[in-house]
Protein backbone atom coordinates (compact mmCIF):
# COMPACT_ATOMS: atom_id res chain seq x y z
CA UNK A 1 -14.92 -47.52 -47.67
CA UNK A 2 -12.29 -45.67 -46.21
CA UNK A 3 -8.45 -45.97 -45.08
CA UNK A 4 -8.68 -47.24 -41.63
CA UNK A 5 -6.59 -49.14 -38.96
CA UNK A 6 -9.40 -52.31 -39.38
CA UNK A 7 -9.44 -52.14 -43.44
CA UNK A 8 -5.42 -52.39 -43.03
CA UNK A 9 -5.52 -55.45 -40.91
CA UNK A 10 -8.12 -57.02 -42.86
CA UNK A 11 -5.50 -56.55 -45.76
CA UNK A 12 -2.85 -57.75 -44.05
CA UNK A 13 -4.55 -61.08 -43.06
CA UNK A 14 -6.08 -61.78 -46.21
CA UNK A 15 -3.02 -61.76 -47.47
CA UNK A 16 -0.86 -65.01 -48.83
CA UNK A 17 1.21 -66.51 -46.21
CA UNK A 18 5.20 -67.00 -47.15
CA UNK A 19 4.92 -70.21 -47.87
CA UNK A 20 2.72 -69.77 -50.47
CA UNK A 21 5.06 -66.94 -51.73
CA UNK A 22 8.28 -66.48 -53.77
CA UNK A 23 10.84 -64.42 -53.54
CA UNK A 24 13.00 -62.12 -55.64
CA UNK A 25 16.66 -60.02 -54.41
CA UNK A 26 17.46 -57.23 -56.68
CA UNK A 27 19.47 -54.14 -56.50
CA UNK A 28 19.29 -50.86 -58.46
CA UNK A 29 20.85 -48.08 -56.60
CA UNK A 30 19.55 -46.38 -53.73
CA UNK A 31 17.00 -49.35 -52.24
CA UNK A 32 14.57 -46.40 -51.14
CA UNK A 33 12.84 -45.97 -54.96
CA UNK A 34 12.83 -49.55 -56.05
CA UNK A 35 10.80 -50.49 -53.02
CA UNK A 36 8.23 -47.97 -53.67
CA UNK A 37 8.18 -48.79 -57.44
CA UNK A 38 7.88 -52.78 -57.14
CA UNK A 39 5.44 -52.76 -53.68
CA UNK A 40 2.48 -50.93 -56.10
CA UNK A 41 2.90 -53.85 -58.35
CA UNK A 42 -0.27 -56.07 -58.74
CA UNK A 43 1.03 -59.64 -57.66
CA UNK A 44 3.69 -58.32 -54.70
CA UNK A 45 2.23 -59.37 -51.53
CA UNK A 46 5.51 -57.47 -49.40
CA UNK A 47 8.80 -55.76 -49.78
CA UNK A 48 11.63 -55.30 -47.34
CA UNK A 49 15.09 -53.21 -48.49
CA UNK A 50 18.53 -54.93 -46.96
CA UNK A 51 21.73 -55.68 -47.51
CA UNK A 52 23.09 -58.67 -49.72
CA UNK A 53 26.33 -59.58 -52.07
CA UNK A 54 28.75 -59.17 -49.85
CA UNK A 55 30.92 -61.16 -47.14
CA UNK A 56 30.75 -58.74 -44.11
CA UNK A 57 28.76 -60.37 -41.36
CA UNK A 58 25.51 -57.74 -39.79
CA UNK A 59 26.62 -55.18 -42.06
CA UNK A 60 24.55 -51.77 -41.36
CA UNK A 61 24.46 -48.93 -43.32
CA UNK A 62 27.00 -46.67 -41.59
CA UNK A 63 29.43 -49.86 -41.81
CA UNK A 64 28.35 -51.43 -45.03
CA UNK A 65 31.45 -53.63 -46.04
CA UNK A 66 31.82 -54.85 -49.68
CA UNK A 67 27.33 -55.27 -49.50
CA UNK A 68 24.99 -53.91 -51.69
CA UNK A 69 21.70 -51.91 -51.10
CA UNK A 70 18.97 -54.24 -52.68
CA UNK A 71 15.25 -54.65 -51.98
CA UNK A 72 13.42 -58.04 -52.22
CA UNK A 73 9.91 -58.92 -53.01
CA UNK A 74 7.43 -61.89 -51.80
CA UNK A 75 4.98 -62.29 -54.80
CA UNK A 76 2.45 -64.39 -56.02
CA UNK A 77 2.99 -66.48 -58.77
CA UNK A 78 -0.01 -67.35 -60.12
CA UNK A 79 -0.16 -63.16 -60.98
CA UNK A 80 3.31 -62.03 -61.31
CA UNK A 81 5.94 -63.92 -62.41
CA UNK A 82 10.13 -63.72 -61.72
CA UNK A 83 10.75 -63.06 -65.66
CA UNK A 84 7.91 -60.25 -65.53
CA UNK A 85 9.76 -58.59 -62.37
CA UNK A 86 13.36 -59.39 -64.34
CA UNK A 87 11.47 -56.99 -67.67
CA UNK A 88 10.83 -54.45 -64.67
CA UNK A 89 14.31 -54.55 -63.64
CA UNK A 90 16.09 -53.87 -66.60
CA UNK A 91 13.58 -51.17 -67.39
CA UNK A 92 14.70 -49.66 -64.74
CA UNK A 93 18.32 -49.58 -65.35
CA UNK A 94 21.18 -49.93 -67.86
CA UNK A 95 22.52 -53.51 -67.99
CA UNK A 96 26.12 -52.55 -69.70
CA UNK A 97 26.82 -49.43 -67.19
CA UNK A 98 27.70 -50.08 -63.40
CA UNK A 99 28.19 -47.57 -60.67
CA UNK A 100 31.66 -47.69 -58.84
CA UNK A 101 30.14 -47.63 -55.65
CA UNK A 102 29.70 -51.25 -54.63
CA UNK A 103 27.01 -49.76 -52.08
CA UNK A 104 24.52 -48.55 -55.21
CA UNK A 105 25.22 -51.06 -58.15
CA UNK A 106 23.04 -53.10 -60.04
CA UNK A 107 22.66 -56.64 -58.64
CA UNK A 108 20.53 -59.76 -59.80
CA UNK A 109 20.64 -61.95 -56.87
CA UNK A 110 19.26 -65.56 -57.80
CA UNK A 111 17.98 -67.95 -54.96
CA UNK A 112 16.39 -71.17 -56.96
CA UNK A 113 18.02 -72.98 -59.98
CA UNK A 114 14.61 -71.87 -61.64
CA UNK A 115 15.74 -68.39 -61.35
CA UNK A 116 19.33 -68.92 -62.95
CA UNK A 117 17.48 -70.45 -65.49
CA UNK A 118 14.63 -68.06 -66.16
CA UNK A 119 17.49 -64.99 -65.99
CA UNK A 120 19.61 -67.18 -68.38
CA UNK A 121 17.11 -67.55 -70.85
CA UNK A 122 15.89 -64.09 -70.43
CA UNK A 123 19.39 -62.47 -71.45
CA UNK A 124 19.64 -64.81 -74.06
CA UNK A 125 16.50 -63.33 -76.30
CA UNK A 126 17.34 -59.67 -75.40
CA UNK A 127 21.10 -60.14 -76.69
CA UNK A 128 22.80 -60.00 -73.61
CA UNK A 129 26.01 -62.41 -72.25
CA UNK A 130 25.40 -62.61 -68.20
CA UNK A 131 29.10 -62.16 -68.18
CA UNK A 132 29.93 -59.17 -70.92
CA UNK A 133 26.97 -56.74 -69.03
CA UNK A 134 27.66 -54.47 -66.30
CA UNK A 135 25.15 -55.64 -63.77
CA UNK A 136 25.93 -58.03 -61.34
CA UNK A 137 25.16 -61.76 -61.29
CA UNK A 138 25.26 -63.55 -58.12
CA UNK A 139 24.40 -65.88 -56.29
CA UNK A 140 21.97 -65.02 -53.00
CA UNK A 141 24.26 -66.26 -50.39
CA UNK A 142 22.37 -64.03 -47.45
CA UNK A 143 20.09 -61.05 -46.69
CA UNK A 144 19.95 -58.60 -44.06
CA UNK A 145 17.32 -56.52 -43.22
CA UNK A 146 18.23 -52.64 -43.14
CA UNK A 147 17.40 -50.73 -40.26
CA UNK A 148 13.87 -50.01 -39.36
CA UNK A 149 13.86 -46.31 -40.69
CA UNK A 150 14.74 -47.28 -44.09
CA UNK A 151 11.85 -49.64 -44.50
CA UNK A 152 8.91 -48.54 -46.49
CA UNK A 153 10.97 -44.63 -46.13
CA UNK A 154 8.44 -43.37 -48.76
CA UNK A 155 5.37 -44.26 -45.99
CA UNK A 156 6.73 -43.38 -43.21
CA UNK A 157 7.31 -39.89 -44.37
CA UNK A 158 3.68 -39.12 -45.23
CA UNK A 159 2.44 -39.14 -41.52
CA UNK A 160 -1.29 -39.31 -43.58
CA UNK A 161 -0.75 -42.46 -44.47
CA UNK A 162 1.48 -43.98 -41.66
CA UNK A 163 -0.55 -42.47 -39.30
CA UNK A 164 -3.05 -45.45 -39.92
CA UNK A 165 -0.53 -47.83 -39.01
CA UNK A 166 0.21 -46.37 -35.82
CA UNK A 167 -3.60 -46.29 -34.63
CA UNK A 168 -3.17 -50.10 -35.86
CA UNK A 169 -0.49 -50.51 -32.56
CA UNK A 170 2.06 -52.01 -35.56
CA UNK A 171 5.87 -51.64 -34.67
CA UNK A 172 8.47 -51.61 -36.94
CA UNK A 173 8.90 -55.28 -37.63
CA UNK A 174 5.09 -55.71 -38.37
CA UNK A 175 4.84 -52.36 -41.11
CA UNK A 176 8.35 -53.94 -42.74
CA UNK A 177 6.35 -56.95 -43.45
CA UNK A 178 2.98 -55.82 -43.95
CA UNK A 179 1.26 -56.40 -47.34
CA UNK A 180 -1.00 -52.73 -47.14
CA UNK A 181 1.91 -50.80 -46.14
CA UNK A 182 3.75 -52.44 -49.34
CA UNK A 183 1.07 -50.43 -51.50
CA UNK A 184 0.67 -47.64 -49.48
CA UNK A 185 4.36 -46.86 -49.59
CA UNK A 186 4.45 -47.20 -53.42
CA UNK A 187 1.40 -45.06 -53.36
CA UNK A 188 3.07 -42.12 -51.12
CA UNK A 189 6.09 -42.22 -54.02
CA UNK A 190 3.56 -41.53 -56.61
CA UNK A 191 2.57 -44.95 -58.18
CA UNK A 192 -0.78 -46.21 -58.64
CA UNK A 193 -2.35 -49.35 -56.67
CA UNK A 194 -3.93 -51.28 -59.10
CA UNK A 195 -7.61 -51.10 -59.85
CA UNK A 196 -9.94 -52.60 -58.06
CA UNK A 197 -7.62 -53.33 -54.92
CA UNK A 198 -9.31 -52.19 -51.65
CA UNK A 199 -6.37 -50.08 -50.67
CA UNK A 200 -6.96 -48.24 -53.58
CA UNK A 201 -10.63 -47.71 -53.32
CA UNK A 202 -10.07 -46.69 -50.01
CA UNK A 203 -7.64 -43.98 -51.27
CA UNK A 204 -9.95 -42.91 -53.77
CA UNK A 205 -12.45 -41.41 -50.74
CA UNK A 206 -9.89 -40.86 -48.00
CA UNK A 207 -7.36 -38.60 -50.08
């Protein structure tokens, strides 16, 4: 098996549809890295980077407003879970500092009562207060999609991967929501796909 333009659209349509999906908003700095990180994951089916947590309407990233960089994540439940992805996210950043920017703070985003309630609970074992930490609590009150060159950056910068994707006739809107590129671009930042995933045994004879 190898990385081709049929294996990635086999992927892609195997995948689970949204509505079988949930999803997750979280920001930790530049949206480029957390992406990457989160897409490798076992459980994420895609990843898309945006803007959130502000009150500018269509804010882009040359006119950004009072919003946040922040990534979100369509996973599967029944493998991943939002309190496993909330452990992720605070291993990946320091709840009581916060960056002055507004542009690269830390943001939890919740979108479901289950989520408050999850995060609430979650804070409450590890010692924290929700309001006496540095990262941001909100609720999700909108997302915007950043422009198409930020999406999956990490991908579309290693032209032996995206390549594939091109041969594929995707466009911009289809590789921003595509499960395979998801993996692929946490693979071109250095993170393993998990075992036993086709992408990755692809990999393992293509690369």
């Amino acid at each position: 098996m190898t990385l081709t333009p049929t294996l990635i659209e086999e992927y892609d349509r195997a995948a689970l549809n949204h509505d079988k999906t949930e999803t997750a908003t979280f920001g930790l700095g530049c949206f480029w890295g957390p992406e990457a990180q989160f897409g490798a994951l076992a459980g994420v089916v895609r990843t898309r980077v945006g803007y959130a947590g502000g009150r500018k309407s269509d804010p882009t990233y040359h006119n950004l407003g009072d919003h946040t960089e922040v990534f979100q994540i369509e996973y599967n439940p029944a493998v991943l879970s939002y309190r496993e992805l909330l452990s992720r996210v605070f291993e990946n950043h320091r709840p009581n500092y916060q960056a002055s920017k507004t542009q690269y703070q830390n943001i939890i985003l919740l979108a479901t009562p289950d989520q408050r309630e999850t995060l609430k609970t979650f804070l409450s074992e590890r010692g924290f207060a929700a309001d006496a930490i540095g990262t941001r609590i909100e609720r999700l009150l909108g997302f915007y999609p950043a422009e198409d060159y930020h999406q999956k950056h990490n991908l579309r910068t290693d032209p032996t991967l995206s390549d594939v994707f091109d041969d594929s006739g995707y466009d911009d809107e289809t590789v921003r929501e595509s499960p395979a590129a998801a993996k692929l671009n946490g693979y071109a930042s250095g993170h393993d796909i998990p075992k036993g995933d086709h992408l990755q045994t692809a990999l393992s004879r293509t690369v």
